[in-house]
N, C-alpha and C. Protein backbone atom coordinates (compact mmCIF):
# COMPACT_ATOMS: atom_id res chain seq x y z
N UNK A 1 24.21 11.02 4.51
CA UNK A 1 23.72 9.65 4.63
C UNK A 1 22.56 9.44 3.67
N UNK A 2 22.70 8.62 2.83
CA UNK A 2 21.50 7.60 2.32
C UNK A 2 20.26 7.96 2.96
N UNK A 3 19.18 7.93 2.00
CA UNK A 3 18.20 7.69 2.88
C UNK A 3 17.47 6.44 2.86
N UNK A 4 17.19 6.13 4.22
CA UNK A 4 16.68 4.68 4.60
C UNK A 4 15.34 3.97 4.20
N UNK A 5 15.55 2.79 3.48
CA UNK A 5 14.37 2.63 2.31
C UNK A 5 13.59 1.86 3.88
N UNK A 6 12.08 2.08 3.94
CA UNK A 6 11.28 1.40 4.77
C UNK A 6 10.43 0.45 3.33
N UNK A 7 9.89 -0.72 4.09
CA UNK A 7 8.71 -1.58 3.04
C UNK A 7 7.74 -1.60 4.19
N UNK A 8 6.33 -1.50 3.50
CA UNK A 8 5.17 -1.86 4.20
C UNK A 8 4.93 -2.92 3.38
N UNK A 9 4.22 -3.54 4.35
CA UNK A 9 3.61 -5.07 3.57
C UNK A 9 2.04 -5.19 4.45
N UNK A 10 0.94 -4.59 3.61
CA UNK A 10 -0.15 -5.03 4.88
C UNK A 10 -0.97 -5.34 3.51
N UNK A 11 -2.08 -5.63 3.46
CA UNK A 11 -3.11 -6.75 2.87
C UNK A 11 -4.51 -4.90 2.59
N UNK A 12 -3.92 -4.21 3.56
CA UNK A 12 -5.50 -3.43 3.28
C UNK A 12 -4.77 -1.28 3.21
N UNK A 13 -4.84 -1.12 1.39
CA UNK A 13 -4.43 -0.29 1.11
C UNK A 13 -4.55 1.26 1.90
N UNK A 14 -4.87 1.13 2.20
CA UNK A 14 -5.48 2.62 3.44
C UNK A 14 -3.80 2.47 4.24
N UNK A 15 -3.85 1.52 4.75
CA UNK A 15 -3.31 1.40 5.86
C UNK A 15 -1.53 1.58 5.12
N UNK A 16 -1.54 1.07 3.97
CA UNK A 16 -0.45 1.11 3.10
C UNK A 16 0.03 2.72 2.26
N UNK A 17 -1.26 3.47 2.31
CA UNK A 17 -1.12 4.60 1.65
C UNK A 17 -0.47 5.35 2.99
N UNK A 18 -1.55 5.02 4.14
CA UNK A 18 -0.96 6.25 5.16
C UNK A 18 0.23 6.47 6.02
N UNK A 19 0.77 5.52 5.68
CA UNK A 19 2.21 4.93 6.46
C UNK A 19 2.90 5.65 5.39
N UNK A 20 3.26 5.10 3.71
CA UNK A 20 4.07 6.18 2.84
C UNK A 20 3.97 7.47 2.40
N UNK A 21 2.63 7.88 2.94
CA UNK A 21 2.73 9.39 2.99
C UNK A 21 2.96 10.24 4.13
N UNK A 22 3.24 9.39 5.50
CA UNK A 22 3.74 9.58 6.82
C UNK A 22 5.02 9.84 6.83
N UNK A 23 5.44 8.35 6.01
CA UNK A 23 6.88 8.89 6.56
C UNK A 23 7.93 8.98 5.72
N UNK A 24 6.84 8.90 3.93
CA UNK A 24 8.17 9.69 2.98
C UNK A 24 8.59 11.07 3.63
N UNK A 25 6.94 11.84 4.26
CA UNK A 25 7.47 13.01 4.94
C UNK A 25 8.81 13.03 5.71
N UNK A 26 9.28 12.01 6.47
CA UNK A 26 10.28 11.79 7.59
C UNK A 26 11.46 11.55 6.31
N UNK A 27 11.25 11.36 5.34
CA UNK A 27 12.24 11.47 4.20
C UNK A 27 12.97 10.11 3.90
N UNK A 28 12.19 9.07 4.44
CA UNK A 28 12.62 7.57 4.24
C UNK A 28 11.99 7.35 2.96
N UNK A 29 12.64 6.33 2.14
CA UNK A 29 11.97 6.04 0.44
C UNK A 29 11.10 4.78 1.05
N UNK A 30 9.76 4.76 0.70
CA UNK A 30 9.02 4.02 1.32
C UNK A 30 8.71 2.82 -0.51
N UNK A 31 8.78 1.32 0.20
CA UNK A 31 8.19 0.62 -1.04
C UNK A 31 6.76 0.10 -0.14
N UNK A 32 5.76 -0.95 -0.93
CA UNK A 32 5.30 -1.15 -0.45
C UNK A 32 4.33 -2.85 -1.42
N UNK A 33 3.99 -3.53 -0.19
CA UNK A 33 3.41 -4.71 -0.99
C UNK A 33 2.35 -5.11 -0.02
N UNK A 34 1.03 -5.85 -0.85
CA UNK A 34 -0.01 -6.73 -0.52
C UNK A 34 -0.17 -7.62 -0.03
N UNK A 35 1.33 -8.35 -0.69
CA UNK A 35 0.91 -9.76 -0.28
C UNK A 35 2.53 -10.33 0.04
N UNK A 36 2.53 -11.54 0.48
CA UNK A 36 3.76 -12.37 0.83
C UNK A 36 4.83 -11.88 -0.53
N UNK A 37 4.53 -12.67 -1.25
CA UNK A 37 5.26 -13.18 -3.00
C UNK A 37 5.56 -11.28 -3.26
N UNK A 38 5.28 -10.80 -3.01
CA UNK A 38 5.21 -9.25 -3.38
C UNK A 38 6.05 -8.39 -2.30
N UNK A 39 6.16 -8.73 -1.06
CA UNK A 39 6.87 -8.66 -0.48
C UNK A 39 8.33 -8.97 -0.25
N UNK A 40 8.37 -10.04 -0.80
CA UNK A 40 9.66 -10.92 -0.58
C UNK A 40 10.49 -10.39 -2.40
N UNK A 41 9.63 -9.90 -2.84
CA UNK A 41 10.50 -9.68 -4.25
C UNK A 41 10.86 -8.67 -4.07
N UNK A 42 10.28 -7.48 -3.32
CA UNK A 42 10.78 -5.95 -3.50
C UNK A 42 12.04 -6.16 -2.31
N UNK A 43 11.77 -7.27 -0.94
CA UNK A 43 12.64 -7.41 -0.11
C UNK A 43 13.92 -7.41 -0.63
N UNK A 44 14.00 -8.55 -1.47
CA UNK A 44 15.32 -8.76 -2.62
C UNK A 44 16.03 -7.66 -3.62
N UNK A 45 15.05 -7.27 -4.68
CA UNK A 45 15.24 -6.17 -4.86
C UNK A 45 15.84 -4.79 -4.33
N UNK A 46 15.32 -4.50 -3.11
CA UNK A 46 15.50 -3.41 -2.92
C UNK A 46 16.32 -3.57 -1.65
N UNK A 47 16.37 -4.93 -0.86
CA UNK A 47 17.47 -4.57 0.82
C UNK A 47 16.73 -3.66 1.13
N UNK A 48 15.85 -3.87 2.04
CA UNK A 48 15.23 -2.33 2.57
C UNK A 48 15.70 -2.64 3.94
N UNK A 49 15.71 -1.37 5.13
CA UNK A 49 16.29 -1.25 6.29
C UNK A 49 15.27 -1.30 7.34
N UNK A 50 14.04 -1.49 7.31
CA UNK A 50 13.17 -1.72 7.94
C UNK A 50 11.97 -2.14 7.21
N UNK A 51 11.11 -3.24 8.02
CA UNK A 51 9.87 -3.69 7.52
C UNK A 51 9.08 -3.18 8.57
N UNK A 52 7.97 -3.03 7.88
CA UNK A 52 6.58 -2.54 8.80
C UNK A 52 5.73 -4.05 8.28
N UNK A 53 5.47 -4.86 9.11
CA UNK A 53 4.87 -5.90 8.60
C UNK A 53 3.49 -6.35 9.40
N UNK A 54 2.74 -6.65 8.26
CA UNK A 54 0.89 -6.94 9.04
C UNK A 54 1.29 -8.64 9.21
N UNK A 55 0.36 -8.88 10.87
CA UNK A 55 0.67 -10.31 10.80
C UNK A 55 -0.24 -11.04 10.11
N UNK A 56 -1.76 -10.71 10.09
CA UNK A 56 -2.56 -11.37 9.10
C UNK A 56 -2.48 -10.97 7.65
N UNK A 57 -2.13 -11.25 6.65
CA UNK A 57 -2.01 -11.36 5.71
C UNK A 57 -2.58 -12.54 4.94
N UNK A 58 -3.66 -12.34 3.66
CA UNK A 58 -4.39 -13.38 3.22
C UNK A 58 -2.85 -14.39 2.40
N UNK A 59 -3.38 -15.54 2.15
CA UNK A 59 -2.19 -16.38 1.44
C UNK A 59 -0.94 -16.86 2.38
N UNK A 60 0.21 -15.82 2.58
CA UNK A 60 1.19 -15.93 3.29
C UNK A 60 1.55 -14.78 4.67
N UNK A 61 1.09 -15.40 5.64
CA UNK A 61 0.88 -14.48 6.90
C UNK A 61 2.52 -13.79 7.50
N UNK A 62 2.18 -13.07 8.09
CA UNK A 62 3.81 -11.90 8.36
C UNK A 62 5.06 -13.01 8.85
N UNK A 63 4.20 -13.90 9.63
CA UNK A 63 4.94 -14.75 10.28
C UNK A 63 5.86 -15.35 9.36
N UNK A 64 5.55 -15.73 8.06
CA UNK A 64 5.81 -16.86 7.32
C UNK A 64 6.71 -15.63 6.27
N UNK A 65 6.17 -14.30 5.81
CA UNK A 65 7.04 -13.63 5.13
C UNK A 65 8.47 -13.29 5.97
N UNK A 66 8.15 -13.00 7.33
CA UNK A 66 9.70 -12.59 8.40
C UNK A 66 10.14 -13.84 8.37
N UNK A 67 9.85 -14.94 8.56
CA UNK A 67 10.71 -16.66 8.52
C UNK A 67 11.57 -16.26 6.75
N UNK A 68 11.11 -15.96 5.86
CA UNK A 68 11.31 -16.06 4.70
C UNK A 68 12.86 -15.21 4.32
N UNK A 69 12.18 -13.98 5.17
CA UNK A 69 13.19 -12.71 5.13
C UNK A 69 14.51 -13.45 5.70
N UNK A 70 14.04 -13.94 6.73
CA UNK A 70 15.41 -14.49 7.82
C UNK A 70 16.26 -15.41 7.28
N UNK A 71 15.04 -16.23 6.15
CA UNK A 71 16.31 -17.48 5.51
C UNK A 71 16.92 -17.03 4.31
N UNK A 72 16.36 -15.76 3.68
CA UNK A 72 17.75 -15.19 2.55
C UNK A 72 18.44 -14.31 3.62
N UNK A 73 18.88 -14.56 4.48
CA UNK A 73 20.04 -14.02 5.44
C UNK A 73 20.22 -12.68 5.57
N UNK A 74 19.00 -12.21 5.76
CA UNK A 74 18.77 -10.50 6.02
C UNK A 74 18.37 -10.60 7.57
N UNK A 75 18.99 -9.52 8.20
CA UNK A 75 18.62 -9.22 9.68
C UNK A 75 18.57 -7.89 9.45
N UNK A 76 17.52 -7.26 8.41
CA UNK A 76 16.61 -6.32 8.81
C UNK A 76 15.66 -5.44 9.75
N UNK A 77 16.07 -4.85 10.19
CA UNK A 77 14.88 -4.69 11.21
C UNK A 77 13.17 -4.91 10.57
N UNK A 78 12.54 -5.20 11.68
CA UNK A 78 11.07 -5.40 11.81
C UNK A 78 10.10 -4.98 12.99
N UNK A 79 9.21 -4.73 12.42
CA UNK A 79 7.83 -3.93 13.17
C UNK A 79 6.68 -5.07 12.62
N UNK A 80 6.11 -5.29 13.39
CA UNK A 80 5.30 -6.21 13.43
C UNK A 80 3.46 -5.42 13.73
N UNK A 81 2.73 -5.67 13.16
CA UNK A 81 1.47 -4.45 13.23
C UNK A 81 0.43 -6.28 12.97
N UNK A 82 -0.82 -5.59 14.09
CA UNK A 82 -1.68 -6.78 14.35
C UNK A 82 -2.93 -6.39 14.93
N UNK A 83 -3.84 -6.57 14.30
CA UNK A 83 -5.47 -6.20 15.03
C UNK A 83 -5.84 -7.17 15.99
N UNK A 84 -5.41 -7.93 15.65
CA UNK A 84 -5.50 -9.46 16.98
C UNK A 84 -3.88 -9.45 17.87
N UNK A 85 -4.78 -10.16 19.28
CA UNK A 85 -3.53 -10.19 20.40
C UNK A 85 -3.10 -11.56 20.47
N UNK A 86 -2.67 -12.02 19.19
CA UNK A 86 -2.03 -14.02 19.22
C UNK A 86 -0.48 -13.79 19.73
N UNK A 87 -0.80 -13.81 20.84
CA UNK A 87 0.22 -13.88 21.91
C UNK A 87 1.71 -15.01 21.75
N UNK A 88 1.24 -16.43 20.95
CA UNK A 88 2.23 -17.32 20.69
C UNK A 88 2.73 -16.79 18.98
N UNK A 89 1.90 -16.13 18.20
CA UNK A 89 2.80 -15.88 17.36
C UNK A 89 3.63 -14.57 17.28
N UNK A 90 2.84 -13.62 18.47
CA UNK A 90 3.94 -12.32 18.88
C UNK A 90 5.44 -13.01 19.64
N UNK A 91 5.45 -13.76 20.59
CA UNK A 91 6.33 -14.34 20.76
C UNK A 91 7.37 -15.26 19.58
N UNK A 92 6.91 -16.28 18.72
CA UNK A 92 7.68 -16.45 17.52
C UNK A 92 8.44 -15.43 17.04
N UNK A 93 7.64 -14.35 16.47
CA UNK A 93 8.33 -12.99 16.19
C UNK A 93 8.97 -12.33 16.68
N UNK A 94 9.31 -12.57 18.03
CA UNK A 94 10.25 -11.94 18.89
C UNK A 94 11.62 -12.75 19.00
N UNK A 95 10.82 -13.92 18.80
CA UNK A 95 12.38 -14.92 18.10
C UNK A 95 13.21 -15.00 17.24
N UNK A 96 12.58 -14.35 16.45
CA UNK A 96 13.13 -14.39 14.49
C UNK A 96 13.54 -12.58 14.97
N UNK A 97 13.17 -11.47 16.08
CA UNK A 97 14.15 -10.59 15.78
C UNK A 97 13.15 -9.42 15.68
N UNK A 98 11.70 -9.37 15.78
CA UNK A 98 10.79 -8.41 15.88
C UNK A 98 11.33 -7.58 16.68
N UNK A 99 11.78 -6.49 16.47
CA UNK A 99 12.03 -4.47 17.41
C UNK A 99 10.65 -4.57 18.10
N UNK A 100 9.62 -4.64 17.69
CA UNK A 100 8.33 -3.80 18.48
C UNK A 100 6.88 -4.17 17.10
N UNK A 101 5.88 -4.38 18.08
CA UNK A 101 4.85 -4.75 17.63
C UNK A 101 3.97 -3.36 17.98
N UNK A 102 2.67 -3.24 16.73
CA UNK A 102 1.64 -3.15 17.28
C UNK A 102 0.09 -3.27 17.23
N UNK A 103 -0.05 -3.10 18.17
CA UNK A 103 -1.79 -3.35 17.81
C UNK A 103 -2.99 -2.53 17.21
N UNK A 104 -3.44 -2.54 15.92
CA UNK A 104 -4.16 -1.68 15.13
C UNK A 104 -5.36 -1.64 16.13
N UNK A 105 -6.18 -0.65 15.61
CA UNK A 105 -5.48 0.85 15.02
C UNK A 105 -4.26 1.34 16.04
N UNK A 106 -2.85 1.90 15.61
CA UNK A 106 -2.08 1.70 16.28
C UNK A 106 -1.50 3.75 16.50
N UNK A 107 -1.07 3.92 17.33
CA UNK A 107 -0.45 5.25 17.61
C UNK A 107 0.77 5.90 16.45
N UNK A 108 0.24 6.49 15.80
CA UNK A 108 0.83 7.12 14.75
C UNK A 108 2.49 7.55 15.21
N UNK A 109 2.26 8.24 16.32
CA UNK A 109 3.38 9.03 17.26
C UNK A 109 3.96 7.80 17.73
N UNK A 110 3.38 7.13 18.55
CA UNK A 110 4.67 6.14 18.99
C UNK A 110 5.55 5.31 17.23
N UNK A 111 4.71 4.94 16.58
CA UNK A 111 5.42 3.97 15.41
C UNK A 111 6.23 5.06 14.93
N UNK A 112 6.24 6.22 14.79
CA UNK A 112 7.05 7.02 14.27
C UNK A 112 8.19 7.12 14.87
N UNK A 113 8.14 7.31 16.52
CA UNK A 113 9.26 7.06 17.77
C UNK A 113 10.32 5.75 17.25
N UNK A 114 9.63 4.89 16.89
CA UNK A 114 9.81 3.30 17.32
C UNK A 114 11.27 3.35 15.87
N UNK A 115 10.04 3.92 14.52
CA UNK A 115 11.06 4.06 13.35
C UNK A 115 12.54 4.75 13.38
N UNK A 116 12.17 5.72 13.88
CA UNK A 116 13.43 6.87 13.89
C UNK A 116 14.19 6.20 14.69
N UNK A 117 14.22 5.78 16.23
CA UNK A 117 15.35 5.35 16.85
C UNK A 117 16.27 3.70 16.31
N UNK A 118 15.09 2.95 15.72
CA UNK A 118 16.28 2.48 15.43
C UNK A 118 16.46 2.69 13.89
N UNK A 119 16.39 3.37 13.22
CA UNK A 119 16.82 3.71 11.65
C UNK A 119 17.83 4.79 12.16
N UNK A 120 18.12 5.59 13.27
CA UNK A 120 19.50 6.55 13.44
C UNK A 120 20.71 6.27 13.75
């Protein structure tokens, strides 16, 4: 089997480095982007099989990049990652198809759980 391309998309590089050196280990090809517009091009580009997506994002927020994802007709999976508890836009996201959210700083071990079961 292929191995399963993941994208991070978060706004604050730390958080972007430690996720692709997490879980290229797990042997997924990890891409990764800053911002909305940067996101949505590698999305295209590359069809990736899971997003790890930050909901605050400066410019274009997760909300508005997963609406984006959904209208070029990808049903990708998504992970949704959030330092704030905005309860009506975790719900939106659960509409458009969010797997599982979480709340930064977030459990290394569970997001890793969360990845593997549904990428198998």
């Amino acid at each position: 089997m292929a191995s399963r391309k993941i994208l991070v998309v978060d706004d604050q590089f730390g958080i972007r480095v430690l996720l692709k050196e997490l879980l290229e280990q797990e042997g997924y090809i990890i891409f990764q982007a800053a911002n909305g517009p940067g996101a949505l091009q590698i999305f295209q580009d590359e069809n990736p099989d899971l997003v790890i997506l930050d909901m605050k994002i400066p410019g274009m927020d997760g909300l508005e990049i997963l609406r984006n994802i959904r209208a070029m007709g990808h049903d990708a999976k998504v992970i949704m990652m959030t330092a704030y508890g905005e309860l009506d836009l975790l719900r939106e996201a659960e509409q458009l198809g969010v797997l599982a959210h979480f709340t930064k700083p977030f459990d290394i071990e569970a997001l890793r759980r969360v990845i593997r079961d549904h990428l198998q």
